[in-house]
Protein backbone atom coordinates (compact mmCIF):
# COMPACT_ATOMS: atom_id res chain seq x y z
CA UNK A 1 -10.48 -16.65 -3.74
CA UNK A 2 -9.46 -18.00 -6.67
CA UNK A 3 -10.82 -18.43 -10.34
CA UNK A 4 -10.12 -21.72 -11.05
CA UNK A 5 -12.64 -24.65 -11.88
CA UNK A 6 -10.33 -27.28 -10.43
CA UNK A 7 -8.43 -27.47 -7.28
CA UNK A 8 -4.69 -25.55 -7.62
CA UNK A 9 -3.16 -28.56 -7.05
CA UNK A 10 -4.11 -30.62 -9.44
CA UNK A 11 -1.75 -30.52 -12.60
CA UNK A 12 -3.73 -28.94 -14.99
CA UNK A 13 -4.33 -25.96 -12.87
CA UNK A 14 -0.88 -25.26 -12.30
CA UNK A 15 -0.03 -25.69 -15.69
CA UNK A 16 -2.17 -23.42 -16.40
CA UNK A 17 -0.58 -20.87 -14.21
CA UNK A 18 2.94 -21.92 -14.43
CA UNK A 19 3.93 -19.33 -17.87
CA UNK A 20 2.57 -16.53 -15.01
CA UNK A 21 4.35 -17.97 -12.29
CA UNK A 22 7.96 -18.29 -14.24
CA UNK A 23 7.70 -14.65 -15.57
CA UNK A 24 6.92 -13.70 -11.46
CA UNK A 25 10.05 -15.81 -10.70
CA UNK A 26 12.17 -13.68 -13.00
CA UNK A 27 10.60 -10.85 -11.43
CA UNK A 28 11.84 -11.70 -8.31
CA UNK A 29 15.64 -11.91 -9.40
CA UNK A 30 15.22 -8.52 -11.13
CA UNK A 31 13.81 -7.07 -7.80
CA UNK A 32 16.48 -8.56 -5.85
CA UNK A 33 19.51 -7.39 -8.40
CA UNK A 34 17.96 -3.91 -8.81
CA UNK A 35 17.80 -3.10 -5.27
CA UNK A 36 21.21 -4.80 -4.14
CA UNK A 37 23.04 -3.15 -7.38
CA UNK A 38 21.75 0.15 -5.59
CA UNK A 39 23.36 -0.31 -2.22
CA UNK A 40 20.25 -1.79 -0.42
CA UNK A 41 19.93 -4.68 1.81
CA UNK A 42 17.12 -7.40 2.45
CA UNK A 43 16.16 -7.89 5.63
CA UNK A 44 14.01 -9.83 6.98
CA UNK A 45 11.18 -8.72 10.01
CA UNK A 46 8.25 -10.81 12.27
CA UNK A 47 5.27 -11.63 10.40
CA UNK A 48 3.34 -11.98 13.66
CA UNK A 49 3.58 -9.17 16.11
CA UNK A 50 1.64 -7.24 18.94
CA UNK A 51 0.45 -4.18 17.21
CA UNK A 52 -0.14 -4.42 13.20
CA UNK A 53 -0.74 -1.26 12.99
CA UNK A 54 -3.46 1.62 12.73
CA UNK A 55 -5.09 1.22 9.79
CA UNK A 56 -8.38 2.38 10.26
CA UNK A 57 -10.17 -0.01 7.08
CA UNK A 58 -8.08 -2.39 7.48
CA UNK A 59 -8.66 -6.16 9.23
CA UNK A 60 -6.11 -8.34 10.86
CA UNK A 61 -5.62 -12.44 11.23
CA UNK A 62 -5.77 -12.94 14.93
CA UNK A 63 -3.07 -15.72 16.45
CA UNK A 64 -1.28 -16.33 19.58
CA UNK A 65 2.47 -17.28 21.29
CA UNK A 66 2.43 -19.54 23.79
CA UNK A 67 5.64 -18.92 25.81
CA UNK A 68 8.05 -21.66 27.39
CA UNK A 69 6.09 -21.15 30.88
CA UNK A 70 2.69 -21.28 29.15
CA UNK A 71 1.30 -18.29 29.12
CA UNK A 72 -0.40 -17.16 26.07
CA UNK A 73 0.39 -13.49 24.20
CA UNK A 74 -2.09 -12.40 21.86
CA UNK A 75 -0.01 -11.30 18.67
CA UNK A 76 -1.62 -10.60 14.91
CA UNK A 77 -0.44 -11.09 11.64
CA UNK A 78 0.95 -7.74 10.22
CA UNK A 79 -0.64 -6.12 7.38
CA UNK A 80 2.96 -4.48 6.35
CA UNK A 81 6.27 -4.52 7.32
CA UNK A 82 6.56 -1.16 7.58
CA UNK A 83 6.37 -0.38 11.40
CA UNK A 84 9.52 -3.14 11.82
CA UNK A 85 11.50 -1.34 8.89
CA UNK A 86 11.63 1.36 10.43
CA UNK A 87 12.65 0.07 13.55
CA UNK A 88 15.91 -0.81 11.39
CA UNK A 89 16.40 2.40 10.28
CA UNK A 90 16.50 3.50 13.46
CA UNK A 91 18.95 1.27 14.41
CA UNK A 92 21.20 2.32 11.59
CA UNK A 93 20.55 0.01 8.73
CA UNK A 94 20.47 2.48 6.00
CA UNK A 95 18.91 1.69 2.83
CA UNK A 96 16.75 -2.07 3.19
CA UNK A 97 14.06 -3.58 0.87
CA UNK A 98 11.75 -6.49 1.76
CA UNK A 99 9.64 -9.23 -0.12
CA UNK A 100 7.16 -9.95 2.70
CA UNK A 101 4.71 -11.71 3.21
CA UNK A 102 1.42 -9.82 4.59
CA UNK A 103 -2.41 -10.64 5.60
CA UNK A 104 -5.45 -8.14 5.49
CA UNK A 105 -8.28 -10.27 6.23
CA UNK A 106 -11.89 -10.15 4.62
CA UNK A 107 -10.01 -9.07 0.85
CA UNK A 108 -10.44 -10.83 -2.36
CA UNK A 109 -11.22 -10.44 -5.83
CA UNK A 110 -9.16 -10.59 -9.24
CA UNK A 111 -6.72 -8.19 -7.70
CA UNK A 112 -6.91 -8.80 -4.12
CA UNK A 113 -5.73 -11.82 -1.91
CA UNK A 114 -6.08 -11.88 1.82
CA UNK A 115 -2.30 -13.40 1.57
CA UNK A 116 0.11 -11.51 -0.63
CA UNK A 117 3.52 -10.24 -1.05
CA UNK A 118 4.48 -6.94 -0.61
CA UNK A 119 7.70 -5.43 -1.71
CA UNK A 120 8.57 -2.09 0.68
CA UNK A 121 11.85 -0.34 0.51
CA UNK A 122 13.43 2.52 2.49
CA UNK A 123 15.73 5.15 1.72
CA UNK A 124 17.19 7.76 4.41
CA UNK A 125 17.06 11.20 3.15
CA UNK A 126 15.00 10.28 -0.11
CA UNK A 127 12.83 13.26 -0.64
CA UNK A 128 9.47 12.33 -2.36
CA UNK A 129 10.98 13.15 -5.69
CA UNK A 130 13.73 10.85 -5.40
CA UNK A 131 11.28 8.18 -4.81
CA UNK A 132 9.24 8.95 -7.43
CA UNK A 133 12.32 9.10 -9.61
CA UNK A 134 13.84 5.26 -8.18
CA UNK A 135 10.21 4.22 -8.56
CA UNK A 136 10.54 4.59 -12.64
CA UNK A 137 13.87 3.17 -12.64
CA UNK A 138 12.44 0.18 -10.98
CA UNK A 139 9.88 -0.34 -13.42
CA UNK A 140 11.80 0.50 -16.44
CA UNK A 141 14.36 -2.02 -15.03
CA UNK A 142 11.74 -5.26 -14.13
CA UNK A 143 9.50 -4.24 -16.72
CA UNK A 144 8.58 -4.75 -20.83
CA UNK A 145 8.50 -0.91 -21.85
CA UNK A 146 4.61 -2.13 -22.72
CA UNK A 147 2.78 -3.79 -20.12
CA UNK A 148 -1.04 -5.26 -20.18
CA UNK A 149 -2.98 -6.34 -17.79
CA UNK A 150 -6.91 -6.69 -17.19
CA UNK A 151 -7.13 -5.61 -20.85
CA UNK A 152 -5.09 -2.15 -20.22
CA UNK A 153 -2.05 -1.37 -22.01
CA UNK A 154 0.31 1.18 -20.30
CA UNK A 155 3.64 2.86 -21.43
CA UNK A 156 6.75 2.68 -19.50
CA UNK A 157 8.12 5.30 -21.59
CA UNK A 158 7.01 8.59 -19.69
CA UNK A 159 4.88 9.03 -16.64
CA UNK A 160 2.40 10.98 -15.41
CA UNK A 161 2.15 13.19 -12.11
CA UNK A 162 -0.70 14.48 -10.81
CA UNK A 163 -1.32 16.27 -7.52
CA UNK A 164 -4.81 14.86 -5.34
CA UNK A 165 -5.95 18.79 -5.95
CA UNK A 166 -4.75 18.90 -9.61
CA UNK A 167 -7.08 15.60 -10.02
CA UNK A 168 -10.20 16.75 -7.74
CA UNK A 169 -9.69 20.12 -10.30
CA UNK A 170 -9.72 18.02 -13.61
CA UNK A 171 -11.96 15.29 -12.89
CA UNK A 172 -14.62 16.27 -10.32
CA UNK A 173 -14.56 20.18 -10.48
CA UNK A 174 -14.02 20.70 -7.00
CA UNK A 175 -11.33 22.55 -5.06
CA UNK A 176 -10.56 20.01 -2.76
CA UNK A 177 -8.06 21.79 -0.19
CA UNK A 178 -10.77 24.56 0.24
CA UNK A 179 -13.83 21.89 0.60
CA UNK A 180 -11.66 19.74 3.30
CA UNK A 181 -13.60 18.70 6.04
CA UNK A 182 -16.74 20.16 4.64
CA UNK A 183 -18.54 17.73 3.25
CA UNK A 184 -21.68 19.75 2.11
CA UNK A 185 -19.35 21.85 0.36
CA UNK A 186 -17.68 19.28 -1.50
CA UNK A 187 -20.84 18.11 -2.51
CA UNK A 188 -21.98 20.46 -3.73
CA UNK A 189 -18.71 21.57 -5.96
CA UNK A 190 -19.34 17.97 -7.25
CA UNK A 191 -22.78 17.99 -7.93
CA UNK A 192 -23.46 14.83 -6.07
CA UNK A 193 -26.00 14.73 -3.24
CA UNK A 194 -24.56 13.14 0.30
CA UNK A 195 -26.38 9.64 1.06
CA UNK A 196 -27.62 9.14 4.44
CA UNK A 197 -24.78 8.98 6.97
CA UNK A 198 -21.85 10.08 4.70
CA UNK A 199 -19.41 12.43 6.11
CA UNK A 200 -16.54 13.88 4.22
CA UNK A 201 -13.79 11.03 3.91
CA UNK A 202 -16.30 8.65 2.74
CA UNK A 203 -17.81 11.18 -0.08
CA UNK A 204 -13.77 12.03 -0.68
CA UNK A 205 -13.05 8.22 -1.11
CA UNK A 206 -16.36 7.88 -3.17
CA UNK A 207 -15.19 9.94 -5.74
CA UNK A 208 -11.64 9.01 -6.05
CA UNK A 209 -12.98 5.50 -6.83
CA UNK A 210 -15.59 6.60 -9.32
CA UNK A 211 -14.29 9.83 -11.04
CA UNK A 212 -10.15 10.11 -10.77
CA UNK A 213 -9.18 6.27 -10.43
CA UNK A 214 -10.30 5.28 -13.44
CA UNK A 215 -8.79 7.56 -15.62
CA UNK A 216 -5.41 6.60 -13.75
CA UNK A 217 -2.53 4.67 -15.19
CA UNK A 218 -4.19 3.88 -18.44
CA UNK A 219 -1.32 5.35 -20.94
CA UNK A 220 1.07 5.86 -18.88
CA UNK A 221 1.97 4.92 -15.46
CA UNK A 222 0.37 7.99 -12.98
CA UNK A 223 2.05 9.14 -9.46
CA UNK A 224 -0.99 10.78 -7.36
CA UNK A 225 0.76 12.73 -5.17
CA UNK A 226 0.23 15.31 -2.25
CA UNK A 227 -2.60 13.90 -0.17
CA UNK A 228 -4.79 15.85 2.37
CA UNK A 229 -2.77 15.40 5.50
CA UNK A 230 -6.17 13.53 7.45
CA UNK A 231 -5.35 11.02 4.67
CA UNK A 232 -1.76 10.27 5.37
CA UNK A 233 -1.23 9.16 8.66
CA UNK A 234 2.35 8.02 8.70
CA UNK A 235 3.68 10.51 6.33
CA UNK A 236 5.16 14.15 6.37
CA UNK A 237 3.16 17.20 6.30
CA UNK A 238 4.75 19.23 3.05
CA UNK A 239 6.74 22.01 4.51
CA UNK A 240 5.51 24.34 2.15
CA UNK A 241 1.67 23.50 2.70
CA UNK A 242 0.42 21.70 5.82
CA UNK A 243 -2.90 20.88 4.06
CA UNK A 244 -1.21 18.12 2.69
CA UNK A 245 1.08 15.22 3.55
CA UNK A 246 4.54 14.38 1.02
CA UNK A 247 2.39 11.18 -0.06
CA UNK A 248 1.62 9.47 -3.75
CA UNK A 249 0.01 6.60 -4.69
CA UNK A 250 1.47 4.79 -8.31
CA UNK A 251 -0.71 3.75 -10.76
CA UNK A 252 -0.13 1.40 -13.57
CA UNK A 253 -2.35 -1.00 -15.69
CA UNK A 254 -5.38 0.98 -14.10
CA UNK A 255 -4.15 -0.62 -10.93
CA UNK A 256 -3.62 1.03 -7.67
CA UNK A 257 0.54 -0.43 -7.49
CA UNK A 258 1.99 1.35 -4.22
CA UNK A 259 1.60 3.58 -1.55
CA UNK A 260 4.75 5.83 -0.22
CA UNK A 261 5.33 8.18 1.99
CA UNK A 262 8.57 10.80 3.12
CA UNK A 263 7.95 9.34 6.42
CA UNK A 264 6.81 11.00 9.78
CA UNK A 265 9.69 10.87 12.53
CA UNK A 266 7.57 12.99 15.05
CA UNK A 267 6.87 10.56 17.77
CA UNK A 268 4.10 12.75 19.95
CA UNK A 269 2.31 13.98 16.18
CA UNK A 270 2.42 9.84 15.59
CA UNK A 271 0.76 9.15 18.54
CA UNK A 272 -2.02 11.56 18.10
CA UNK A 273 -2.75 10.50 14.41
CA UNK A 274 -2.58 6.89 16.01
CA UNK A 275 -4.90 7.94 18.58
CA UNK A 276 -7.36 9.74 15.95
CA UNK A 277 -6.97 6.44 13.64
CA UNK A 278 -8.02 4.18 16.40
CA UNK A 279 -11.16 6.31 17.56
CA UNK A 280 -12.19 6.44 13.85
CA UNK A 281 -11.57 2.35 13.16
CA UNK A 282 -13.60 2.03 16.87
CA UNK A 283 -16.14 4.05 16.17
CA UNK A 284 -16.89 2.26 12.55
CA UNK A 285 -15.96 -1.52 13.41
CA UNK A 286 -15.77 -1.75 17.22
CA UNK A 287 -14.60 -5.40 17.80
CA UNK A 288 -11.44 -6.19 19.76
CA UNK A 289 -8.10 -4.39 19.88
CA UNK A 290 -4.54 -4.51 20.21
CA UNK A 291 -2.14 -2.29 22.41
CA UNK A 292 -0.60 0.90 20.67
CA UNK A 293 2.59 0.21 19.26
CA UNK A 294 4.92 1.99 22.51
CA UNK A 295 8.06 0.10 21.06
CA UNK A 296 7.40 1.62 17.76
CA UNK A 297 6.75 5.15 19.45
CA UNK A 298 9.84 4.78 21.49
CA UNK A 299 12.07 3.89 18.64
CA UNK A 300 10.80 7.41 16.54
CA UNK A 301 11.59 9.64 19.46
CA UNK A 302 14.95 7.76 19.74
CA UNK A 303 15.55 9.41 16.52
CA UNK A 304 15.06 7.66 13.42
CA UNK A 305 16.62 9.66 10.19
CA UNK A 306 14.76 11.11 7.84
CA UNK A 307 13.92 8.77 5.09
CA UNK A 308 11.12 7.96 2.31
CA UNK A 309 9.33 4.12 1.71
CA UNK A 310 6.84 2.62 -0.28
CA UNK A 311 4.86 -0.69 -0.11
CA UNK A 312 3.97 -2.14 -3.84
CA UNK A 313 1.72 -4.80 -4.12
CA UNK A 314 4.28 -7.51 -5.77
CA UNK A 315 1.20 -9.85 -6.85
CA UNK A 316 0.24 -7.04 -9.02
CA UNK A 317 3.35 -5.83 -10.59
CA UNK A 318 3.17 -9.78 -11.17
CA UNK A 319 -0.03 -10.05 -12.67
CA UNK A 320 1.28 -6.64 -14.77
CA UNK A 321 4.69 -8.46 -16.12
CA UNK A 322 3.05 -11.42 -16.92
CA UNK A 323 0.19 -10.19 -18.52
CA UNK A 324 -2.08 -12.30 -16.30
CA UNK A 325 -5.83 -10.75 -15.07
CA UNK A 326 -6.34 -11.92 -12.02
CA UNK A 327 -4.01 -11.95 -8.93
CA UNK A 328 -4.64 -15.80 -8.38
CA UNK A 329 -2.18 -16.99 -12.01
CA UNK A 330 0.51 -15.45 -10.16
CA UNK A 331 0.67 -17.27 -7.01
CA UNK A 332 2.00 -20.63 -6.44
CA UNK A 333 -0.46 -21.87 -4.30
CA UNK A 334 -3.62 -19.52 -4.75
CA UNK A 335 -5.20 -19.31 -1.30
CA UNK A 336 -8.62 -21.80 -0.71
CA UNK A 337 -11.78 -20.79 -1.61
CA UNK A 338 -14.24 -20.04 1.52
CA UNK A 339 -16.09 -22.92 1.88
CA UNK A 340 -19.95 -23.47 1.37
């Protein structure tokens, strides 16, 4: 929803926006040149498809085809372009980026839009290191070496790395790995009492949000890495501890940035953390449903190489090079308010 008194067309909203909008426009070019200058290539997937996905919190944009003989094929709007990425790499495309479009329906605040951009790029054989490593040298690249946004000022010049455990440790004074599942236990380490019908992931999620996110990306940009593997559904178990999945989430401006994974390329483990994602997102929203993804399926046990991604939310690394504080400066045409 956005901010603005008047109507984003009129021309003293979008001159108000436009110093945002230029500095996302360079943005763009630097993306573009950084990525190709590293041997990637843009592609370009299908915004509306079958199965978005299993992403149990998550809400879609429902449409339709209508084929040449009439019939009608329920499709969605995807929430990422990750699912068709992959398909590529499958296929052999090697390295590809993306500047996507994407809808998640029911979002929207000063950092949230239910219609965004979302940059994702894939590497084949990119452990999560490497990424980690190409993620800096993206910033540093498309990036002041001092960024503000929302009244946070954050350092390009080093970065932070934190393990989910290391942070649990630091910040809540529990042992995460050995409380997982338990939510009693975790609790308790915490000293927080369980509300009526909380189970573990929503106590877990509780106090990321109001204990370890907000110490997060404040100097320096922070990579939260090594998630419990129940909270990674598309990525890797690490080979040297199945507790937890080869995951991180970036930080920056105190703003959650990106999400990557070194991805999964099991295609009967995907299916049964699909399956567990879908009787989890039943269970707490019910509505209707799509079909599971069987192309997507198909394509991993095909073979698809090893590889690590990300998705960064492009609107925010926006509102973060422009210096704007909300995520509606930074879009062209900010999306309508709901009505009355």
């Amino acid at each position: 929803m956005s901010s603005y008194p008047l109507p984003p067309w009129r021309p003293e909203s979008l001159e108000a926006r436009l110093p945002f909008l230029r500095r996302r426009n360079l943005l763009t070019a630097a993306t573009r040149a950084f990525f190709t200058a590293r041997g990637y290539t843009e592609v370009e997937t299908p915004y509306a498809v079958a199965a978005p996905g299993e992403e149990v919190h998550l809400a879609t944009f429902a449409t339709e085809r209508i084929g040449t003989d009439g019939m009608r094929h329920p499709l969605r709007l995807h929430t990422s372009p990750e699912f068709a990425m992959k398909r590529l790499l499958v296929a052999g495309a090697g390295p590809i980026f993306q500047l996507a479009r994407v809808w998640r329906n029911g979002e929207g605040s000063a950092r949230h839009a239910a219609e965004f951009t979302m940059l994702e790029w894939y590497r084949p054989v990119a452990t999560l290191d490497d990424l980690i490593e190409e993620t800096t040298a993206f910033l540093r690249a498309v990036l002041s070496p001092l960024v503000t946004s929302q009244g946070i000022t954050t350092s390009l010049a080093a970065v932070e790395r934190l393990t989910l455990a290391e942070a649990f440790a630091r910040d809540v004074g529990a042992d995460l790995l050995a409380t997982a599942g338990d939510a009693p236990a975790l609790a308790a380490a915490a000293g927080e009492r369980l509300r009526e019908g909380e189970d573990w992931e929503d106590l877990f999620f509780r106090l990321i949000l109001g204990r370890i996110e907000p110490k997060l990306g404040q100097r320096h940009p922070t990579f939260l890495t090594h998630w419990p593997a129940a909270q990674a559904a598309l990525a890797r178990r690490d080979p040297a501890d199945h507790r937890v999945a080869e995951r991180f989430e970036l930080f920056l401006c105190g703003m959650e940035l990106a999400n990557a994974f070194v991805e999964l390329t099991d295609a009967e483990e995907q299916r049964g953390r699909f399956m567990a994602d879908r009787a989890r997102r039943h269970a707490l929203y019910g509505g209707p449903d799509w079909p599971l993804d069987e192309d997507f399926l198909a394509a991993l046990a095909h073979g698809m190489p090893p590889a690590a991604g990300i998705a960064l939310g492009f609107d925010r690394l926006a509102m973060i090079a422009a210096g704007a504080d909300r995520i509606d400066q930074v879009q062209w045409l900010p999306s309508p308010p709901d009505p009355d």
